[in-house]
N, C-alpha and C. Protein backbone atom coordinates (compact mmCIF):
# COMPACT_ATOMS: atom_id res chain seq x y z
N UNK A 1 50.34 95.41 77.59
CA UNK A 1 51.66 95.56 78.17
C UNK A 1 52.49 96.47 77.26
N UNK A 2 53.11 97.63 77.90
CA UNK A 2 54.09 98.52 76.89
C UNK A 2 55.28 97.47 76.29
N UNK A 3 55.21 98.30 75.16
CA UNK A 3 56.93 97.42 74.26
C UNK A 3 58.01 98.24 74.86
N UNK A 4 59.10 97.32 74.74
CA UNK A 4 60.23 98.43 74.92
C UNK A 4 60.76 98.16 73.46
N UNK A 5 61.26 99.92 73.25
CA UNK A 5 62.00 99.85 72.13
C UNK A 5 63.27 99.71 72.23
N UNK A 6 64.09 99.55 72.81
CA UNK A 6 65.51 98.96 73.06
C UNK A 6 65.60 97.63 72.85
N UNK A 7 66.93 97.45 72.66
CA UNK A 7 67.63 95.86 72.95
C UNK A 7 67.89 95.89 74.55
N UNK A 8 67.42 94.94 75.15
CA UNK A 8 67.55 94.91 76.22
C UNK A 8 69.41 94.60 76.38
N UNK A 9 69.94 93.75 75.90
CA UNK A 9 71.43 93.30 76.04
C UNK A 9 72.25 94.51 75.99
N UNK A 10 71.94 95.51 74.80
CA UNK A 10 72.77 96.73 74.64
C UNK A 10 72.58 97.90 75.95
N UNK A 11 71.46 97.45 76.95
CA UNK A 11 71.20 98.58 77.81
C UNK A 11 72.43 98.38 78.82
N UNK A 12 73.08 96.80 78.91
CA UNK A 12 73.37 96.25 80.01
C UNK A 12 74.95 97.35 80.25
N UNK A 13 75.69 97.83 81.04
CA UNK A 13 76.62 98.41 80.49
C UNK A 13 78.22 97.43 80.96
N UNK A 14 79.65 97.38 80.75
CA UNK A 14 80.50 96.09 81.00
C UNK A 14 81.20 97.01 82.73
N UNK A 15 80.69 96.27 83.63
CA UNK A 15 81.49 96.92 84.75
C UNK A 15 82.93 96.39 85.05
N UNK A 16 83.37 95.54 84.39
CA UNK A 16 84.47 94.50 84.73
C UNK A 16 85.74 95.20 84.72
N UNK A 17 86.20 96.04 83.79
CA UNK A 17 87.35 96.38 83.75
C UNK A 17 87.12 97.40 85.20
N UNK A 18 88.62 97.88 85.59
CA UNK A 18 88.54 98.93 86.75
C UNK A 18 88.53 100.14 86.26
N UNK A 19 88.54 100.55 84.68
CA UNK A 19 88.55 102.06 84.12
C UNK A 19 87.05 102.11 84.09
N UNK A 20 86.11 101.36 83.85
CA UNK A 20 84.78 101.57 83.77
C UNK A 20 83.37 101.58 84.97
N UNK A 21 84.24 101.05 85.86
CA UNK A 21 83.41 101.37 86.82
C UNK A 21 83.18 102.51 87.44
N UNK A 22 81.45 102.81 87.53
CA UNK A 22 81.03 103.93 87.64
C UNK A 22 81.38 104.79 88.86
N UNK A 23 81.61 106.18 89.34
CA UNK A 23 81.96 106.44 90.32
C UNK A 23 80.99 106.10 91.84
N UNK A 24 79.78 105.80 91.81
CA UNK A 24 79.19 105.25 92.81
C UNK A 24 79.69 104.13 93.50
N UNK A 25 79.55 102.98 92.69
CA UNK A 25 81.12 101.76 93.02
C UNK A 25 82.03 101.83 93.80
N UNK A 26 82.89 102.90 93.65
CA UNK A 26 83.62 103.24 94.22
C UNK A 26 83.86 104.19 95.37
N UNK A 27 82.46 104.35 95.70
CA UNK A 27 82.52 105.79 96.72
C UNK A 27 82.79 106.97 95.89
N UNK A 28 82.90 107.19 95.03
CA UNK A 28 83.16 108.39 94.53
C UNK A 28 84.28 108.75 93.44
N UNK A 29 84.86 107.70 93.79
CA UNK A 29 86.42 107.39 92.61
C UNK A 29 86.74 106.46 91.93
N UNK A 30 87.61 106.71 91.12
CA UNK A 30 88.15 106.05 90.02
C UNK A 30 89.46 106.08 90.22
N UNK A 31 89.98 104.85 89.53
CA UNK A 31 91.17 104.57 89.11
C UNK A 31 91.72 104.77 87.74
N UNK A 32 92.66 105.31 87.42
CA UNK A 32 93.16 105.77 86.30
C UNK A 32 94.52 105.46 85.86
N UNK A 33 95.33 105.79 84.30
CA UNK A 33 96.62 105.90 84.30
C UNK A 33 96.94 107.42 84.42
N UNK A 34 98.07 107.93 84.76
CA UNK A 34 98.50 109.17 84.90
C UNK A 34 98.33 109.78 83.42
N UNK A 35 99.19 111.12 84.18
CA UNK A 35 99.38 111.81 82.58
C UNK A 35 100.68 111.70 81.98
N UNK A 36 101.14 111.99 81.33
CA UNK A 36 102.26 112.00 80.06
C UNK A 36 103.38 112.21 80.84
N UNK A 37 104.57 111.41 81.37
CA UNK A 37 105.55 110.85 82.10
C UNK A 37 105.51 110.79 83.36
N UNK A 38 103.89 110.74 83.57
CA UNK A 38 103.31 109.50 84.81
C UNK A 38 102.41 108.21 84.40
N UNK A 39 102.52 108.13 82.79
CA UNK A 39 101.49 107.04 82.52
C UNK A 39 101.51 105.98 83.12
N UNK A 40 102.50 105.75 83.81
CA UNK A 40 103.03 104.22 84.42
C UNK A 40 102.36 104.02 85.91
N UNK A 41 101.85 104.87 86.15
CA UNK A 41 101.48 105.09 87.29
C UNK A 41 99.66 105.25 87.61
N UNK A 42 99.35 105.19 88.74
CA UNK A 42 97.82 104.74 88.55
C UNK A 42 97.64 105.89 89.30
N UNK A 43 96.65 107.24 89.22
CA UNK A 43 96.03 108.12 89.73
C UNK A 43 94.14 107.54 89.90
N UNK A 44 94.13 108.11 91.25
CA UNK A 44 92.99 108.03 91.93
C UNK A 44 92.22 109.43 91.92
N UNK A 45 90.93 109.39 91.15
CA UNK A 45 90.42 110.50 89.92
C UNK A 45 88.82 111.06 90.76
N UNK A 46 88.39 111.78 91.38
CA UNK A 46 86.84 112.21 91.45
C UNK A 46 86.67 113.05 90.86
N UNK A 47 84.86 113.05 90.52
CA UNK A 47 84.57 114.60 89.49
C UNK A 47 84.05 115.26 90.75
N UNK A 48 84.25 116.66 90.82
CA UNK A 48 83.93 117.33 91.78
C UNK A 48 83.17 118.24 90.85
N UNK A 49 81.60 118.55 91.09
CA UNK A 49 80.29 118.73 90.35
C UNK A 49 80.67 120.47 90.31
N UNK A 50 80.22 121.22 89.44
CA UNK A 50 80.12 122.80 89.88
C UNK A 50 79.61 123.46 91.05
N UNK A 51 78.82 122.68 91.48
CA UNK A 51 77.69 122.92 92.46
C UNK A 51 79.40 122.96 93.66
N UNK A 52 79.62 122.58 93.85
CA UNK A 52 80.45 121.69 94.86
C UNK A 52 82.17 122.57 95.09
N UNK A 53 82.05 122.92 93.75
CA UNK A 53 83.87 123.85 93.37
C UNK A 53 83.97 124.85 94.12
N UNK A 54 84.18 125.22 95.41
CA UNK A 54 84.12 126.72 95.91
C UNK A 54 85.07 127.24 96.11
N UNK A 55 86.20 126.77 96.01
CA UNK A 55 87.67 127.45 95.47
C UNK A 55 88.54 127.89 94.23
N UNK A 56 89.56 128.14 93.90
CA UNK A 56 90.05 128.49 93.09
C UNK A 56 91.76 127.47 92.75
N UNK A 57 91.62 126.61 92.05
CA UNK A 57 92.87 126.42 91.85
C UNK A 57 93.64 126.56 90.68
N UNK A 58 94.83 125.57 90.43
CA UNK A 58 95.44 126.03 89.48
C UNK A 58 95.72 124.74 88.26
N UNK A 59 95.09 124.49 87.69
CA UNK A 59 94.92 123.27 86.76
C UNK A 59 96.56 122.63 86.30
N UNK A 60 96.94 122.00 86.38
CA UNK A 60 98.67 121.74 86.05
C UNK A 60 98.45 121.05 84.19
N UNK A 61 97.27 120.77 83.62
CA UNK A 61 97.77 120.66 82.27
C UNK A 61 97.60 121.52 81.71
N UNK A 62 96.93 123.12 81.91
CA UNK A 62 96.89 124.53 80.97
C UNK A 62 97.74 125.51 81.66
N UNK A 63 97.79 125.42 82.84
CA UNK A 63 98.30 126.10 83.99
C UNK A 63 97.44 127.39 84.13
N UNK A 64 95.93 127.20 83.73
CA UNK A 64 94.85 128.29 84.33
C UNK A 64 94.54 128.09 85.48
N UNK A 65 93.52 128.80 85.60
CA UNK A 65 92.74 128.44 87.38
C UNK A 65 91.25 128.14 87.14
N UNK A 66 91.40 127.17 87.38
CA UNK A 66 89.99 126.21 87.77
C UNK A 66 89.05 127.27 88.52
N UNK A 67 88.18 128.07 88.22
CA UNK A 67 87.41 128.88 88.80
C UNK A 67 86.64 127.89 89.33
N UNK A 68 85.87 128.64 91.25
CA UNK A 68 84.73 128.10 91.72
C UNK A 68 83.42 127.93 90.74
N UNK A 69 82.60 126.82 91.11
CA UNK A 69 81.59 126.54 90.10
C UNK A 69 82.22 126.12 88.83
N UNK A 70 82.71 125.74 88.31
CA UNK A 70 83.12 124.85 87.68
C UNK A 70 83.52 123.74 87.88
N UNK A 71 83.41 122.47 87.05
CA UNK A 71 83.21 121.23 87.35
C UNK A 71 84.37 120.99 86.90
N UNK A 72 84.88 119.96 87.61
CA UNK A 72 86.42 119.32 86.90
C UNK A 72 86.86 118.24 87.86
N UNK A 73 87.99 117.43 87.80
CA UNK A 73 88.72 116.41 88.26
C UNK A 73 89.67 116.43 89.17
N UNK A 74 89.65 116.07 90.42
CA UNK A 74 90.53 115.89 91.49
C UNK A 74 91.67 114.50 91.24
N UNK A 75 92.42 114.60 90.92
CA UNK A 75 93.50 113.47 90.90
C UNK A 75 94.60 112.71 91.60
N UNK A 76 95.03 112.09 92.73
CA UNK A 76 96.29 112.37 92.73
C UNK A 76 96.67 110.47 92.94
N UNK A 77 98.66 110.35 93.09
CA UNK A 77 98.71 109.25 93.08
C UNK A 77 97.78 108.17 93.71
N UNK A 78 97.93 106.97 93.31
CA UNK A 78 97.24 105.69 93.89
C UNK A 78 97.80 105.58 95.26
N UNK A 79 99.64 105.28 94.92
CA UNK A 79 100.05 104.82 95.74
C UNK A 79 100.85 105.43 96.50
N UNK A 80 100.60 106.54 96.31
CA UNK A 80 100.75 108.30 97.69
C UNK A 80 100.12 107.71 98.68
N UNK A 81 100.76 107.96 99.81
CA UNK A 81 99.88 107.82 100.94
C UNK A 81 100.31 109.17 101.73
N UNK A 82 100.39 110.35 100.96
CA UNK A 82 100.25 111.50 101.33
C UNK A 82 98.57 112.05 101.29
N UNK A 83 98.81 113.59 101.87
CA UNK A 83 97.46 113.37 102.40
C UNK A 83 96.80 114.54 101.00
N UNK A 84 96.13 115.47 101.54
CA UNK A 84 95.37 116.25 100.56
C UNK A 84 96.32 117.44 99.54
N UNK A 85 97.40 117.50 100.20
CA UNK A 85 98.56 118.35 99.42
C UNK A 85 98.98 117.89 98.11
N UNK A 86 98.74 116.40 97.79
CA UNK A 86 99.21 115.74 96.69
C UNK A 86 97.96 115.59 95.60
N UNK A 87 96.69 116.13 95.88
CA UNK A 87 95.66 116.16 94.91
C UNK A 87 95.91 117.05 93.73
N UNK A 88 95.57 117.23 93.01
CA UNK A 88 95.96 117.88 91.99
C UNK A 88 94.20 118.25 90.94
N UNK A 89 93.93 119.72 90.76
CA UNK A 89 92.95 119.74 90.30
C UNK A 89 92.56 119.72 88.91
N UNK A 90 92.03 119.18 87.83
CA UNK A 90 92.46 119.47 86.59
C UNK A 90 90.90 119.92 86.06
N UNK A 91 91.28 120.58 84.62
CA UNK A 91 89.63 121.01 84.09
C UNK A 91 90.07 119.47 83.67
N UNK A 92 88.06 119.34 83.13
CA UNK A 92 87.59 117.88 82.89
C UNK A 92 88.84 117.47 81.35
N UNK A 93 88.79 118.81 80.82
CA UNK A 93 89.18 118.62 79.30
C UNK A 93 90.80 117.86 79.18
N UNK A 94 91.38 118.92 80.25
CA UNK A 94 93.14 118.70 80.27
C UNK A 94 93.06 117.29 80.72
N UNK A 95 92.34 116.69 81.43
CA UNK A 95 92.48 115.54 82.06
C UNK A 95 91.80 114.61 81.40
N UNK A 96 91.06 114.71 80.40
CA UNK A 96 90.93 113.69 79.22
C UNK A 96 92.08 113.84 78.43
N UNK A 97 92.63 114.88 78.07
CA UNK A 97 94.10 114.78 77.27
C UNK A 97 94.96 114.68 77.44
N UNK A 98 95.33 114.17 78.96
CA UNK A 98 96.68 114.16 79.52
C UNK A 98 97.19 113.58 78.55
N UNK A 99 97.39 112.40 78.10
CA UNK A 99 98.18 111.35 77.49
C UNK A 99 98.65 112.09 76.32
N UNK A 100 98.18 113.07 75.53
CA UNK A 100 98.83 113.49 74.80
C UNK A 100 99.57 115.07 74.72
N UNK A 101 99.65 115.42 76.19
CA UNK A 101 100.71 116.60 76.49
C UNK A 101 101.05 116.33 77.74
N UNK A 102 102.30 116.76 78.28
CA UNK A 102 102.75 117.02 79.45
C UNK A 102 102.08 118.06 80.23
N UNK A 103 102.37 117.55 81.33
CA UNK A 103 102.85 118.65 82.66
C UNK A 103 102.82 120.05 82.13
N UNK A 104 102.11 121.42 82.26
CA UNK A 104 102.63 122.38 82.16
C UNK A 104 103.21 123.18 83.16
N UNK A 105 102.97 122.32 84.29
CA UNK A 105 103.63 123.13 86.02
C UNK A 105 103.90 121.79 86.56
N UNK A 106 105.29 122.25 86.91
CA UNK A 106 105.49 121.24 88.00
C UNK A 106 105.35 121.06 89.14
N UNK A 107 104.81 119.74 89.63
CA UNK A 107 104.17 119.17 90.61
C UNK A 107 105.21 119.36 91.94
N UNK A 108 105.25 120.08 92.48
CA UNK A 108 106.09 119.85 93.72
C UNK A 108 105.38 119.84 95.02
C-alpha cells in the first residue's frame, strides 16, 4: 500500500468563515469587505480568468485599463440591487490592497 507523505489533518482546508469559501461554493463568488471608505460595506467579488477578459476596462484603484486577457476581479456592492453598471473591475493586485489606499476614480 503507498504511504502518504502528508498530514492528513493539515490537507483538510477551514470552509467556515464566509471570506474563505472557495469560489465553486458559491457559484462563482465571494463575499468580501470593500475598499478604503467602503470597508463597512460587503462587496460581492468574481475572478474573471484571462482566458475569459475580452474587454477593456478601467481599474478604479490605479486608474489603468484592465487590458483583455488579463485576469482580475469583478466587484460590486452586496447590497446593490443594481444591475451590471455597478460592477467595478479591478487588477487582482489593487484589489488585494484596497484596504490600504483609496479610490483613485470615482465611482459614479
Amino acid at each position: 500500500m503507498p504511504r502518504r507523505n502528508h498530514d492528513r489533518k493539515s490537507s483538510r482546508k477551514n470552509f467556515g468563515s464566509r471570506d474563505s469559501r472557495p469560489d465553486s461554493l458559491m457559484g462563482g463568488a465571494r463575499v468580501e469587505s470593500g475598499p478604503a471608505g467602503w470597508s463597512d460595506e460587503e462587496f460581492t467579488t468574481r475572478t474573471v480568468p484571462g482566458n475569459r477578459a475580452t474587454k477593456t476596462y478601467r481599474c478604479p484603484g490605479c486608474d489603468h485599463e484592465v487590458r483583455p486577457g488579463v485576469s482580475h476581479i469583478v466587484a460590486w456592492p452586496t447590497a446593490d440591487l443594481g444591475g451590471p453598471e455597478n460592477r467595478r473591475h479591478w487588477h487582482t493586485g489593487c484589489w488585494s490592497g484596497r484596504a490600504t489606499r483609496g479610490l483613485t476614480r470615482r465611482w459614479s
